[in-house]
Protein backbone atom coordinates (compact mmCIF):
# COMPACT_ATOMS: atom_id res chain seq x y z
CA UNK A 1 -6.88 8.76 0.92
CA UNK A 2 -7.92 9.88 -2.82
CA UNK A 3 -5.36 10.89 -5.22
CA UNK A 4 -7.14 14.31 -6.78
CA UNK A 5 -5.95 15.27 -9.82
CA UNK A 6 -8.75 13.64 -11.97
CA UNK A 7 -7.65 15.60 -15.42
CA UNK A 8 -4.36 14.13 -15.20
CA UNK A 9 -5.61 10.63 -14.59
CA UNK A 10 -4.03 11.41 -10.70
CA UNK A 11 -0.41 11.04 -11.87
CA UNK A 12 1.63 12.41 -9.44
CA UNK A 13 3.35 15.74 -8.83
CA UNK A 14 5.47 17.05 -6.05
CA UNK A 15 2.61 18.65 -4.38
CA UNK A 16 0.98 14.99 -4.64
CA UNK A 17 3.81 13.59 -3.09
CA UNK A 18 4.17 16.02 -0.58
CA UNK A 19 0.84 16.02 0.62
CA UNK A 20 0.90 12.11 0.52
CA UNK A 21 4.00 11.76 2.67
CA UNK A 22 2.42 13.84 5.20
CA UNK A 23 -0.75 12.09 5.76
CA UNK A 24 1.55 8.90 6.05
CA UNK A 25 3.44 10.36 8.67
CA UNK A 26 0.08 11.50 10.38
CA UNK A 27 -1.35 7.85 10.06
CA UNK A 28 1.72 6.49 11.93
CA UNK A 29 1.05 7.86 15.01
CA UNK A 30 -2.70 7.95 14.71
CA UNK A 31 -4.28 4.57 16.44
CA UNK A 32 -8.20 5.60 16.22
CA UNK A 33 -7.70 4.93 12.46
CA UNK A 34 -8.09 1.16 11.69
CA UNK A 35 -8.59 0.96 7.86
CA UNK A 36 -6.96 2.87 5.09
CA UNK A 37 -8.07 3.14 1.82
CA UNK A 38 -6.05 4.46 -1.25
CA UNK A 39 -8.02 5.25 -4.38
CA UNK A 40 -8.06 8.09 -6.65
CA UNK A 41 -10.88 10.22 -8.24
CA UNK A 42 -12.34 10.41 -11.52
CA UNK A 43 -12.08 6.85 -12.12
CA UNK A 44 -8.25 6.21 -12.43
CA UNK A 45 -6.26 5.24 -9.86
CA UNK A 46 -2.88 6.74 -10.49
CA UNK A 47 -1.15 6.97 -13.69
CA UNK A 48 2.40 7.47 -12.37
CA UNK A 49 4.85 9.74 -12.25
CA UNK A 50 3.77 13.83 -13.58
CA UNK A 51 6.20 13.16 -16.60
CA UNK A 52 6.12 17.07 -17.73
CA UNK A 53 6.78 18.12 -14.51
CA UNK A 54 9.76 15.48 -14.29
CA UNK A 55 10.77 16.34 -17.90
CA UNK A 56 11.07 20.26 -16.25
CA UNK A 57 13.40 19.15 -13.97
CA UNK A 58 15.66 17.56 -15.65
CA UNK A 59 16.65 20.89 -16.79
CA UNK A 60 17.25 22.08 -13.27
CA UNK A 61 21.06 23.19 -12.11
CA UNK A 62 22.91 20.04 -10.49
CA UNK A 63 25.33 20.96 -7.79
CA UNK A 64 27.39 19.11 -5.60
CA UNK A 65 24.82 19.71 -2.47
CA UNK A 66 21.45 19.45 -4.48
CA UNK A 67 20.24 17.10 -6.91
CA UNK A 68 16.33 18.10 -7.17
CA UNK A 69 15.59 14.93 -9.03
CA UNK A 70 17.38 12.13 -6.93
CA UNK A 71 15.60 14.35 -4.01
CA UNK A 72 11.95 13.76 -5.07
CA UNK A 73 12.92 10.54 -5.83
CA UNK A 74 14.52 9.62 -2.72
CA UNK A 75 11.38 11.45 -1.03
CA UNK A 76 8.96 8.97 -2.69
CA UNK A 77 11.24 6.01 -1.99
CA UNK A 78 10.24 6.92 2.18
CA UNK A 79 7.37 7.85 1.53
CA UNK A 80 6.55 4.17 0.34
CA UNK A 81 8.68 2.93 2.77
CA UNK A 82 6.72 4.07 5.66
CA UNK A 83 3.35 3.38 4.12
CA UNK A 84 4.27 -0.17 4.05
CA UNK A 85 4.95 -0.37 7.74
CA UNK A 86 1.55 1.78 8.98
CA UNK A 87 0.10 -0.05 11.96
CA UNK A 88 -3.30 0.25 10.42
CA UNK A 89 -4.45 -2.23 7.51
CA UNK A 90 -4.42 -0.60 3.78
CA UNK A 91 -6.45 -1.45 1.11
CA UNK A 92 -5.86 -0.22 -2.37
CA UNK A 93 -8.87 -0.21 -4.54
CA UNK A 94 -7.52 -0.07 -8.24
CA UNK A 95 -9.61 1.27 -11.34
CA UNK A 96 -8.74 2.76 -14.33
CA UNK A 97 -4.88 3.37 -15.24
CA UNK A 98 -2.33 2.67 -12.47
CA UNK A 99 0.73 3.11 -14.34
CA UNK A 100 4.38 3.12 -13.31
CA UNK A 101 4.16 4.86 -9.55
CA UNK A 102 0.25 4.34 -9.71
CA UNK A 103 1.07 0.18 -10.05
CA UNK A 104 3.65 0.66 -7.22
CA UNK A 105 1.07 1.84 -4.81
CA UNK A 106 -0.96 -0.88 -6.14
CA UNK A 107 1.87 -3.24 -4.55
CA UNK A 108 2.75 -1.38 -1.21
CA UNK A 109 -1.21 -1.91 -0.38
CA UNK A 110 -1.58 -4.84 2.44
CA UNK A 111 -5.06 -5.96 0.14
CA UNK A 112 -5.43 -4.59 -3.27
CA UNK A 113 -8.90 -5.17 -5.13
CA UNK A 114 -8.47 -4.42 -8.88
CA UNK A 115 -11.48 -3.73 -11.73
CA UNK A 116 -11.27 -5.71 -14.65
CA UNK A 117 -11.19 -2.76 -16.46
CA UNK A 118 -8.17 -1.58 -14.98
CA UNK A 119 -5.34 -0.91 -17.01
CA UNK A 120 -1.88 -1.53 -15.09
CA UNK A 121 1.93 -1.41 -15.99
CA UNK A 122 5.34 -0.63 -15.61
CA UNK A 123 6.32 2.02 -18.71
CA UNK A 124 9.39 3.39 -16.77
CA UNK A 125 11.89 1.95 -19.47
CA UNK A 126 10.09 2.90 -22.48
CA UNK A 127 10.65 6.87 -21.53
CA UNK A 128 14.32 5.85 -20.94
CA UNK A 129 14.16 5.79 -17.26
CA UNK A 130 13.82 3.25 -14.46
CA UNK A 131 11.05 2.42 -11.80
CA UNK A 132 13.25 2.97 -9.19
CA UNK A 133 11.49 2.97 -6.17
CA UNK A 134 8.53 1.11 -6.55
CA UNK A 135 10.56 -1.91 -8.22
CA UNK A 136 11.60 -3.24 -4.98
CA UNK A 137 7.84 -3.57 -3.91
CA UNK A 138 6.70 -5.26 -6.98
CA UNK A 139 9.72 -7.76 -6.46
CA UNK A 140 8.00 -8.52 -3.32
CA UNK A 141 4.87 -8.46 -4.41
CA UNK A 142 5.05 -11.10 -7.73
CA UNK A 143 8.49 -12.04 -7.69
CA UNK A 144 11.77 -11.14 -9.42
CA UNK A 145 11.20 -13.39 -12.33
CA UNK A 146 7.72 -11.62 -13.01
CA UNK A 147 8.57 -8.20 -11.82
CA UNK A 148 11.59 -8.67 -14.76
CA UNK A 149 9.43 -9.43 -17.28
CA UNK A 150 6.99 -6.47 -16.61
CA UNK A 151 9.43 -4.10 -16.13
CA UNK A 152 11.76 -4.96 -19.29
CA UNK A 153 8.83 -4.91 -21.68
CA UNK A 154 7.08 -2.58 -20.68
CA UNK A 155 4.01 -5.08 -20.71
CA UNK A 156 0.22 -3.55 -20.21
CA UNK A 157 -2.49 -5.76 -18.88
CA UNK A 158 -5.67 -5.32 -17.31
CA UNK A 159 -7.58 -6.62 -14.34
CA UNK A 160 -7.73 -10.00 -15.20
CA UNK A 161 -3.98 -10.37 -15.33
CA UNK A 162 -3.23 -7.85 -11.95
CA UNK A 163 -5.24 -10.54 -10.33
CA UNK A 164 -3.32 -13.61 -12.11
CA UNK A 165 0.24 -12.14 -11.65
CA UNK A 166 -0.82 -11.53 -7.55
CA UNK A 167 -0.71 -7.84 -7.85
CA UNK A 168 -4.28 -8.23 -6.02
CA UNK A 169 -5.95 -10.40 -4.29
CA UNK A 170 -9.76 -9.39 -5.35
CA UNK A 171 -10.88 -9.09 -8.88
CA UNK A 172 -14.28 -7.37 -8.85
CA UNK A 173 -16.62 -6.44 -12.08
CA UNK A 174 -15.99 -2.42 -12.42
CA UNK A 175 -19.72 -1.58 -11.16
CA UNK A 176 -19.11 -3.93 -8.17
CA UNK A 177 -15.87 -2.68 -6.96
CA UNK A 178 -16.76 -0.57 -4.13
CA UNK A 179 -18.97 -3.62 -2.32
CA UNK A 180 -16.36 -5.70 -2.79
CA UNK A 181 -14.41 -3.24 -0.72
CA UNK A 182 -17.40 -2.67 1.98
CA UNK A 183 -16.83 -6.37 1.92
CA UNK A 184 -13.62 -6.88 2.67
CA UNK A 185 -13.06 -3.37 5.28
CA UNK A 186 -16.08 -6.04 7.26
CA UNK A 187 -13.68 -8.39 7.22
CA UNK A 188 -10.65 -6.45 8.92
CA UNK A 189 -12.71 -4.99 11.30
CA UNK A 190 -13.64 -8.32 12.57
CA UNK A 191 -9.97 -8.80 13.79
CA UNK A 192 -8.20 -7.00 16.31
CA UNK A 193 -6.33 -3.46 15.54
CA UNK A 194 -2.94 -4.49 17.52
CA UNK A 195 -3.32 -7.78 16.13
CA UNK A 196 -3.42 -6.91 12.67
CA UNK A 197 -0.79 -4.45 13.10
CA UNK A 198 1.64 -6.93 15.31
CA UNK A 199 0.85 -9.65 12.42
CA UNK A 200 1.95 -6.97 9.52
CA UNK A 201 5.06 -6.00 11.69
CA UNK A 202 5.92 -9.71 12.24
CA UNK A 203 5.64 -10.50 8.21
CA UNK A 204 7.71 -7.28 7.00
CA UNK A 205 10.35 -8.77 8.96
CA UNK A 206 11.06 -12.30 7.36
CA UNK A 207 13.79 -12.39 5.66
CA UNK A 208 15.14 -9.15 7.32
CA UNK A 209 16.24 -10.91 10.69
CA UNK A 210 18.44 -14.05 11.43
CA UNK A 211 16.25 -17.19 12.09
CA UNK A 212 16.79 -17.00 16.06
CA UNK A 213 16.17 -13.21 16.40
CA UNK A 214 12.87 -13.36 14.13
CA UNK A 215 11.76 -16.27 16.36
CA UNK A 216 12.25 -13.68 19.45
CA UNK A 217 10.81 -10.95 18.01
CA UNK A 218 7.63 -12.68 17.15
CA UNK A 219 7.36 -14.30 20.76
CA UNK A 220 7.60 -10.73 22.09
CA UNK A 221 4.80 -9.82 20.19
CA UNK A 222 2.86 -12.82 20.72
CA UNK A 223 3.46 -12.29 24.37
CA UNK A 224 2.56 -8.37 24.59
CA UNK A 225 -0.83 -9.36 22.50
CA UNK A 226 -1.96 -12.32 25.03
CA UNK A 227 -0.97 -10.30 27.91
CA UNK A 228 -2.34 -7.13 26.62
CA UNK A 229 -6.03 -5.91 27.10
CA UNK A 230 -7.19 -6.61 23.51
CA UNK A 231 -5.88 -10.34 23.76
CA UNK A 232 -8.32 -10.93 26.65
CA UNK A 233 -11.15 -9.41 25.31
CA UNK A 234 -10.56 -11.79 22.00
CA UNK A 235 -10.14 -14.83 24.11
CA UNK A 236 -12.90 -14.16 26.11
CA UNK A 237 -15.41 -13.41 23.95
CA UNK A 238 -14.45 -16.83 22.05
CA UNK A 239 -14.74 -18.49 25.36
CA UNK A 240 -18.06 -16.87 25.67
CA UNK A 241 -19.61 -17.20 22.18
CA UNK A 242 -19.97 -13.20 21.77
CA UNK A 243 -18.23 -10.56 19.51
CA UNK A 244 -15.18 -8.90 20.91
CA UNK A 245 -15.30 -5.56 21.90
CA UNK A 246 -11.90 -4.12 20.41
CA UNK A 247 -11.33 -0.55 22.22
CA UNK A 248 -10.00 1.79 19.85
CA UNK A 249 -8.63 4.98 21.00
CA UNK A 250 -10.50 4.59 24.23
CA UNK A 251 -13.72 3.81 22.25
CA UNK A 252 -15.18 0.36 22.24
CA UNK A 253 -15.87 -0.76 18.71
CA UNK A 254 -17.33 -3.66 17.90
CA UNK A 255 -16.22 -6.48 15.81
């Protein structure tokens, strides 16, 4: 997935958004896609929110039915929401400015690899508004205490520091960012696609379930995996010193 509005450094508009939300809800019920991988063009990643578009809108009529705003808003918020809990792994790869919403994405990725070039932030609060929805994710991402401190000053950083705070896990040199990424999309497909997707559905939900129900929910999964055609082929070929032969979408692909 590329963000494409390179002469606006990919900030985000409602068509954006739009058009993002429906290739999420596209990739959620779409299991011959493994890998997903968020960039944008030009060489920025995202730099937030279209603020002259927003600005526009502020002007807009409120009634008691419509709220354009808190709609878009609330829009984004699932949008997010649901691109956290795709089945298939997501990589962001982060260069450039990836500003307010543009950082957020940064955070809802399962793997981010940042350039040390990049130039990152949260700048919400200096244009007298909040990061509303992609707050929680940084939370979870770096931690309330960090996430705090970003937010309330505004703070801009660059690769280096993404990498430090644990926005992302891979710091690469900006020439060597996209084999770092051929690198690391090796790596995922080396594990099994209902694997990695029952492991990323059995992480989203710590802290979200009592202690006894997590423990059954994870058993179920553990259970349907080992029980289920791709946990034999795994345990096989370990038996039998070969690469598994993970069927995707009726397709055998190889890991």
């Amino acid at each position: 997935m590329t963000f494409n509005r390179p002469d606006q450094r990919n900030a985000i508009n409602s068509q954006m958004g739009a058009e993002f939300a429906a290739v999420v809800d596209w990739l959620e019920n779409t299991q011959d896609v493994r890998v997903v991988v968020l960039r944008g063009a030009g060489g920025h990643f995202c730099a937030g929110g279209d603020i002259k578009e927003r600005r526009n809108m502020a002007e807009d009529v409120v009634t008691a039915a419509r709220d354009p705003i808190m709609e878009r808003n609330q829009s984004a918020g699932l949008a997010f929401l649901k691109f956290e809990n795709l089945p298939q792994t997501t990589i962001a790869v982060v260069e450039g400015s990836a500003f307010g919403g543009g950082m957020g994405y940064a955070c809802l990725a399962d793997i981010t690899i940042v350039a040390e070039g990049a130039r990152m932030g949260m700048p919400e609060t200096t244009l007298g508004v909040a990061p509303a929805q992609i707050a929680p994710y940084v939370v979870k991402r770096i931690g309330l205490t960090r996430a705090r401190q970003l937010a309330l000053t505004a703070e801009r950083f660059d690769g280096a520091k993404a990498f430090e705070y644990g926005i992302a896990q891979y710091l690469a040199a900006d020439n060597e960012i996209d084999h770092m990424l051929e690198e690391v999309v090796a790596r995922i497909l080396k594990c099994g696609p209902m694997a990695n997707a029952a492991t990323k559905a059995i992480m989203l939900k710590v802290g979200s379930l009592p202690d006894e129900e997590m423990i059954r929910f994870s058993a179920e999964k553990f259970s349907e995996l080992n029980r289920g055609a791709e946990g034999k082929e795994g345990q096989s070929a370990f038996a039998e010193k070969r690469k598994p032969a993970w069927q995707v979408a009726g397709d055998d692909v190889k890991g």
